[in-house]
N, C-alpha and C. Protein backbone atom coordinates (compact mmCIF):
# COMPACT_ATOMS: atom_id res chain seq x y z
N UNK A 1 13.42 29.23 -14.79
CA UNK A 1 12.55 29.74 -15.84
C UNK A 1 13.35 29.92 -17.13
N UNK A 2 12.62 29.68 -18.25
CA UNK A 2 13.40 30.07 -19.75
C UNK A 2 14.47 29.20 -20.05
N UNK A 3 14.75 27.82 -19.51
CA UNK A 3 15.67 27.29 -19.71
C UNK A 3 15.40 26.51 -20.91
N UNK A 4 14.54 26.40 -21.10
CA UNK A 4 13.97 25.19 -22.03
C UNK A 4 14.42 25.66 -23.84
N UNK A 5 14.66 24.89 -25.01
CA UNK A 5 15.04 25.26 -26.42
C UNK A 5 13.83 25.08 -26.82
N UNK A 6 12.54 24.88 -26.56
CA UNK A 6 11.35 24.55 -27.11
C UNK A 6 10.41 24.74 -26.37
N UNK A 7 9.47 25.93 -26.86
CA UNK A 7 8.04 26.67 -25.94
C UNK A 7 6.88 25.28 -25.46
N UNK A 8 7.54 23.87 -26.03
CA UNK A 8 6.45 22.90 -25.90
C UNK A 8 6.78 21.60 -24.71
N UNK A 9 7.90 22.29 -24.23
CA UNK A 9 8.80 21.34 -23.54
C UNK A 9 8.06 20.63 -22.44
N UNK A 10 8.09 19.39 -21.86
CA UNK A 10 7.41 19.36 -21.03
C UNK A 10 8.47 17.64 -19.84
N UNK A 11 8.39 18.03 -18.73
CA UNK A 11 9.01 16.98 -18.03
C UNK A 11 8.46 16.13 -16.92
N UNK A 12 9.00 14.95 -17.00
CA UNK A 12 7.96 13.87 -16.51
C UNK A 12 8.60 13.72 -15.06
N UNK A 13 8.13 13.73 -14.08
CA UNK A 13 8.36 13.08 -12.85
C UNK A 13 7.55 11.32 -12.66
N UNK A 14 8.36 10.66 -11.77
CA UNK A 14 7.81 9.16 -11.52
C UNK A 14 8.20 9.34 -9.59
N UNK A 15 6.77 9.00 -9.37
CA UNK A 15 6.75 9.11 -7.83
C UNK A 15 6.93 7.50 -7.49
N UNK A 16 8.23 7.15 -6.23
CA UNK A 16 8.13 6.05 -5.90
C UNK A 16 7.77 5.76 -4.30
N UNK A 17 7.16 4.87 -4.21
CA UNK A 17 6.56 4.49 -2.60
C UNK A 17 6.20 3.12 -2.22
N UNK A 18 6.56 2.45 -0.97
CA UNK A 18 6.31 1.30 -0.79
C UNK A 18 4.39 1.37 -0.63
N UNK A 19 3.92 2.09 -0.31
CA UNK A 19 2.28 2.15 -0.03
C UNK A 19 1.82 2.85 -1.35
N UNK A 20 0.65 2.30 -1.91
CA UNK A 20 0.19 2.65 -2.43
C UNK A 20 -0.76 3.83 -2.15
N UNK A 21 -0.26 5.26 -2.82
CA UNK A 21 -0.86 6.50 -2.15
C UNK A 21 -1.97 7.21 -3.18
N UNK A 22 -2.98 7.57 -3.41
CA UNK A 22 -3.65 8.48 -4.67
C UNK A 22 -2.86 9.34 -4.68
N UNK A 23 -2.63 10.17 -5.82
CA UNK A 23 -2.01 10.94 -6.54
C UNK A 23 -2.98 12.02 -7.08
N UNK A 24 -2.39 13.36 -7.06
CA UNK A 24 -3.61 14.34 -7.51
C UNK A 24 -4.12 14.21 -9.24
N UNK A 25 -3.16 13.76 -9.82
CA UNK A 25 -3.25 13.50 -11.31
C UNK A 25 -3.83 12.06 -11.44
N UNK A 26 -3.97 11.21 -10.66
CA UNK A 26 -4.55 9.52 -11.46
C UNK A 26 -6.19 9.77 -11.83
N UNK A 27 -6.44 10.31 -10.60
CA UNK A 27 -8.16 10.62 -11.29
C UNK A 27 -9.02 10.94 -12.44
N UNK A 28 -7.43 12.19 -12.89
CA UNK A 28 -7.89 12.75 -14.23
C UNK A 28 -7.18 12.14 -15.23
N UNK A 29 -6.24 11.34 -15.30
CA UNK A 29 -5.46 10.27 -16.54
C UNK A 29 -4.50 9.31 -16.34
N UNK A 30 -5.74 8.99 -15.65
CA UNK A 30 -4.22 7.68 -14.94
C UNK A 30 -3.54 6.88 -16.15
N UNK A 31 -2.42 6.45 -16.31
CA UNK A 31 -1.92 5.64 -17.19
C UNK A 31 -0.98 4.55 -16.60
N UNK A 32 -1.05 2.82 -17.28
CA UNK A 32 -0.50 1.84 -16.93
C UNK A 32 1.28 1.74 -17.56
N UNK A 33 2.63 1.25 -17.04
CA UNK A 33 3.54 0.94 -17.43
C UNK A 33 3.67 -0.74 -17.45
N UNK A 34 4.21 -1.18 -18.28
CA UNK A 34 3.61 -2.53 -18.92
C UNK A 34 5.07 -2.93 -19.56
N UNK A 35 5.86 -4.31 -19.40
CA UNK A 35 6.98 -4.37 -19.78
C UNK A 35 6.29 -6.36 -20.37
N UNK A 36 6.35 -6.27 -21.70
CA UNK A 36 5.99 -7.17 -22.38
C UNK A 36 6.81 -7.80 -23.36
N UNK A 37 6.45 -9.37 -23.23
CA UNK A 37 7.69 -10.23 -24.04
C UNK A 37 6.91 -11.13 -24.85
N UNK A 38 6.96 -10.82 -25.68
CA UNK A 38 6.12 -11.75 -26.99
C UNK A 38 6.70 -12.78 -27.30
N UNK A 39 6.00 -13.66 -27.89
CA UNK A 39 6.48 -14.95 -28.72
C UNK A 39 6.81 -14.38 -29.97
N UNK A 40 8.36 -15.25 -30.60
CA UNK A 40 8.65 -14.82 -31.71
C UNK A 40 8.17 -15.10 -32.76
N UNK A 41 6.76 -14.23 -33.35
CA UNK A 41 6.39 -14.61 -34.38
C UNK A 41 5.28 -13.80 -35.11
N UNK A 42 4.88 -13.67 -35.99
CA UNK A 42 4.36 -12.68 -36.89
C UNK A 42 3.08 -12.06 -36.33
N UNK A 43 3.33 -11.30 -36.37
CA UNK A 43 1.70 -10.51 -35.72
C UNK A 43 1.69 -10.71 -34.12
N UNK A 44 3.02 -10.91 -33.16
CA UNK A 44 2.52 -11.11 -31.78
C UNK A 44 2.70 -10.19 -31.04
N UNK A 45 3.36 -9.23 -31.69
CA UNK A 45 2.75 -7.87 -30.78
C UNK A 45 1.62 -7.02 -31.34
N UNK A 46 1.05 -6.91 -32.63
CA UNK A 46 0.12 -6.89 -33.10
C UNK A 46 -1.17 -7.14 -32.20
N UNK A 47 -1.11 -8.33 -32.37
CA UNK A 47 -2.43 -8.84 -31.47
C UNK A 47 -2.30 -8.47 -30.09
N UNK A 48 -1.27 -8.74 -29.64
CA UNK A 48 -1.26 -8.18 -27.95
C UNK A 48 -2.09 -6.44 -27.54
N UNK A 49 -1.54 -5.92 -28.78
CA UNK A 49 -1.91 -4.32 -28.65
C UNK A 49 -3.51 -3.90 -29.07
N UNK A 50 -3.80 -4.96 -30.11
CA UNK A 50 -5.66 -5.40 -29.89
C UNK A 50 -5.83 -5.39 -29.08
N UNK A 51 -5.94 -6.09 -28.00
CA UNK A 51 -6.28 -6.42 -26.86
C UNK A 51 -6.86 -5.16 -26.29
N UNK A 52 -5.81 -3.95 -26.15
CA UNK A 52 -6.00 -2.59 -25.19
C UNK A 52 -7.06 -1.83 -26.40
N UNK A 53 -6.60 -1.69 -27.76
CA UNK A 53 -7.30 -0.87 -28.72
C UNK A 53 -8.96 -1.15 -28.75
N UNK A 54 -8.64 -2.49 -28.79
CA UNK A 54 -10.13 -3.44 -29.10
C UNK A 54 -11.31 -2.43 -27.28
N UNK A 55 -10.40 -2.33 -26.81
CA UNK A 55 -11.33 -1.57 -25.44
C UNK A 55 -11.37 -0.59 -25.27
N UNK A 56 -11.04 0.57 -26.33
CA UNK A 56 -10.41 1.76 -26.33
C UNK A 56 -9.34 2.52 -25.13
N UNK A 57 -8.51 1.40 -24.91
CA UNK A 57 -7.01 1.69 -24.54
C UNK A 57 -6.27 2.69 -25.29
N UNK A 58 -5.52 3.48 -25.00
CA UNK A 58 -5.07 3.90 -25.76
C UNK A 58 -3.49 4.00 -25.65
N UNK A 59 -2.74 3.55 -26.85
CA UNK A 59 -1.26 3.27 -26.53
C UNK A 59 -0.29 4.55 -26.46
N UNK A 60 0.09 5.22 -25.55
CA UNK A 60 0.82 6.51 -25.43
C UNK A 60 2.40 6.07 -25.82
N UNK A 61 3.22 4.96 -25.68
CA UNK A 61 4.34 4.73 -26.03
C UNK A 61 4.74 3.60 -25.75
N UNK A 62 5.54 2.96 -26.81
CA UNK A 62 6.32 1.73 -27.01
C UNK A 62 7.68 1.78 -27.45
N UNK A 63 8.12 1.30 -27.16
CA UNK A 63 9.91 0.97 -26.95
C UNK A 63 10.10 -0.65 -26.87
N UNK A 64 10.62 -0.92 -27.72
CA UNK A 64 11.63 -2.48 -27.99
C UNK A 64 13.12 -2.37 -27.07
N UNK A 65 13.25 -3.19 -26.23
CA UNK A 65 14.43 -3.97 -25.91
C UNK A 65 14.88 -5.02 -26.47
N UNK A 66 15.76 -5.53 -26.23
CA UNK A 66 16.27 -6.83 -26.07
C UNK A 66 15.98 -7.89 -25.11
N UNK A 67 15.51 -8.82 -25.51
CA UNK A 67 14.96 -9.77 -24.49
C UNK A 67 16.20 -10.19 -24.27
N UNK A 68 16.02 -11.33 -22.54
CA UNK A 68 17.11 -12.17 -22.33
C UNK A 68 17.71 -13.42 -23.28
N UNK A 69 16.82 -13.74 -24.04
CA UNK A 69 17.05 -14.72 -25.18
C UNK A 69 17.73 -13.99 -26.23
N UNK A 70 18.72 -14.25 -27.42
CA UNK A 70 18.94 -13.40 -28.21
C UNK A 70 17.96 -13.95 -29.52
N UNK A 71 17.74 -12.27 -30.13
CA UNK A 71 17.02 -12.14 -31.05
C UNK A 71 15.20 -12.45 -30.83
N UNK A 72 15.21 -12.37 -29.22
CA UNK A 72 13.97 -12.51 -29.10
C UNK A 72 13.95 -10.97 -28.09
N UNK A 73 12.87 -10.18 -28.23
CA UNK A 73 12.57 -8.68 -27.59
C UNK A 73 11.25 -8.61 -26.49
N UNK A 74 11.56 -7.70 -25.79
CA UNK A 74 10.84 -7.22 -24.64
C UNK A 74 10.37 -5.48 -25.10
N UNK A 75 8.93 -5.36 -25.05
CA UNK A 75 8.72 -4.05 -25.17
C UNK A 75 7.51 -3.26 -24.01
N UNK A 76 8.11 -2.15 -23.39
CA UNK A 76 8.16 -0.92 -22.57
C UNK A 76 6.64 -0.21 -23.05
N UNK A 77 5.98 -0.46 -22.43
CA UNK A 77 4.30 -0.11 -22.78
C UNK A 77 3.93 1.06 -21.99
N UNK A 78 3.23 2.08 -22.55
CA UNK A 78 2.36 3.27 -21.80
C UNK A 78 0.95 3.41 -22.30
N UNK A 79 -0.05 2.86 -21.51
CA UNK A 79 -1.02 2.95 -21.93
C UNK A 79 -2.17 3.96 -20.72
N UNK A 80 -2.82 4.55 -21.88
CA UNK A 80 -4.03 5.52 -21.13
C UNK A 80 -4.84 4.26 -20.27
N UNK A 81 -5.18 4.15 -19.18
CA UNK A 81 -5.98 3.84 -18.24
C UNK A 81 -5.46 3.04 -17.23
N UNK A 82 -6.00 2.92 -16.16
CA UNK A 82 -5.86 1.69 -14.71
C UNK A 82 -6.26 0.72 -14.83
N UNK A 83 -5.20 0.03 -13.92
CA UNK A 83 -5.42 -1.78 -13.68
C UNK A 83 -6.67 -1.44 -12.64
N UNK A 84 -6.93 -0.86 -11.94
CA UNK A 84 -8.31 -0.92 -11.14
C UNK A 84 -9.58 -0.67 -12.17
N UNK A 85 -9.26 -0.44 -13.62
CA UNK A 85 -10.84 -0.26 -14.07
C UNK A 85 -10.92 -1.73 -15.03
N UNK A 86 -12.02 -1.62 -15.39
CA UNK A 86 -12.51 -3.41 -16.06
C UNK A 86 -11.82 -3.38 -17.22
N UNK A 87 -11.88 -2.48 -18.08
CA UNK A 87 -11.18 -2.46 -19.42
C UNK A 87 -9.64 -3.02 -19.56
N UNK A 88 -8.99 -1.83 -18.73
CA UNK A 88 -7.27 -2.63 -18.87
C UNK A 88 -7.13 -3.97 -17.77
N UNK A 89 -8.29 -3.93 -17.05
CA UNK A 89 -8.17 -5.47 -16.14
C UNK A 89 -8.18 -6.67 -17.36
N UNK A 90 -9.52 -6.47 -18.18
CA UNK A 90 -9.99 -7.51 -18.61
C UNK A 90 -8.44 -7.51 -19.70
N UNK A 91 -7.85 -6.90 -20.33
CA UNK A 91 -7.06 -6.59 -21.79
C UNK A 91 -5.95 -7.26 -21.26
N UNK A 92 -5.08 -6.76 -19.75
CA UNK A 92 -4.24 -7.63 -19.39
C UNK A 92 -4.77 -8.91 -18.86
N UNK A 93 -5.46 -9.44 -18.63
CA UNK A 93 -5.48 -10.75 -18.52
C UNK A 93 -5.52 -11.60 -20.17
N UNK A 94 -6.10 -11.12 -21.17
CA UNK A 94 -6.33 -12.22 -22.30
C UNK A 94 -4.39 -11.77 -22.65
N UNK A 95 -3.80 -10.68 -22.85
CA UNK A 95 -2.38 -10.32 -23.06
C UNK A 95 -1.63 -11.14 -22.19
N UNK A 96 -1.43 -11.27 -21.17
CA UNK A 96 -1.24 -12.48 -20.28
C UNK A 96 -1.16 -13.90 -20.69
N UNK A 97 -2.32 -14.15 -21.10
CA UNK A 97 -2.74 -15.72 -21.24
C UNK A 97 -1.82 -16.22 -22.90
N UNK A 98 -2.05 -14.84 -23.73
CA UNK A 98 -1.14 -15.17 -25.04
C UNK A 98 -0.10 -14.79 -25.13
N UNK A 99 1.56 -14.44 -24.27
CA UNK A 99 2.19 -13.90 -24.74
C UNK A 99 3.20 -14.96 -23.35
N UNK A 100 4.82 -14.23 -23.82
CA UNK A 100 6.06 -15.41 -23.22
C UNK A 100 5.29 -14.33 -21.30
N UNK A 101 5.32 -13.41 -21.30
CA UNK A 101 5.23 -13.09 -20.11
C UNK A 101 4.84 -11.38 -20.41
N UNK A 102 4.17 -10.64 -18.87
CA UNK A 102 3.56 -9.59 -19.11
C UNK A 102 3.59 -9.19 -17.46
N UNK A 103 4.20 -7.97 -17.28
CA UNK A 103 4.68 -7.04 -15.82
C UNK A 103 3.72 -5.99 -15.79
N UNK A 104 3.40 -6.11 -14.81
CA UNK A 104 2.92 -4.59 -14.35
C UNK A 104 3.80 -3.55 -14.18
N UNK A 105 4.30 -2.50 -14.96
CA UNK A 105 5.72 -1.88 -14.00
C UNK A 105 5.08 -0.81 -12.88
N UNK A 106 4.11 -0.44 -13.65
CA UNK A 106 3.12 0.83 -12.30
C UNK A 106 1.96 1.51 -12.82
N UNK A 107 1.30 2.40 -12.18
CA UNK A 107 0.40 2.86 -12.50
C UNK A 107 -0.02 4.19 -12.18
C-alpha cells in the first residue's frame, strides 16, 4: 500500500495460457494487441488506422519499432474491441489485405 508517487497510478497485468480461457474483464472491455508493418509510404499508417476508426474502434496506444528492413517500421497497436466481434473482424481483414503484414498479438 502507498507505494505509488502518483494517486492515479495504475498497473497492467498480461495473463498467458496455451487454452483459450474467458477472463472476468473481456466482457466489459475487451481490447485487441496488433503488431503492424506498413508499406513505406505516405499516409500508410494513416489509412490502416481508418480502417478501426471508420467502425468506431478505438485506438488506446501505438508505438513505432524498427522493422526488419532498415528504415522501414513495425507498429505495436491497442485497440478497444475483439477479434470475435464483426467490427474489428471486418477492420482487420481490409488492414490485412493493404499493408506489408498484420499479427494478432492477443486479446
Amino acid at each position: 500500500a502507498e507505494i505509488h508517487d502518483r494517486a492515479d497510478n495504475q498497473t497492467r497485468f498480461l495473463v498467458l495460457s496455451r487454452a483459450a480461457q474467458p477472463l472476468p474483464w473481456e466482457a466489459a472491455a475487451p481490447k485487441t494487441a496488433l503488431l503492424l508493418e506498413t508499406r513505406n509510404e505516405p499516409g500508410a499508417l494513416v489509412n490502416a488506422l481508418l480502417r478501426f476508426a471508420n467502425r468506431g474502434l478505438n485506438l488506446c496506444s501505438l508505438e513505432s519499432r524498427p522493422g526488419l528492413v532498415a528504415w522501414t517500421y513495425r507498429f505495436f497497436l491497442e485497440i478497444d474491441g475483439s477479434p470475435a466481434q464483426e467490427p474489428m473482424r471486418a477492420a482487420l481483414e481490409e488492414v490485412r489485405k493493404q499493408n506489408v503484414s498484420l499479427r494478432v498479438l492477443g486479446a
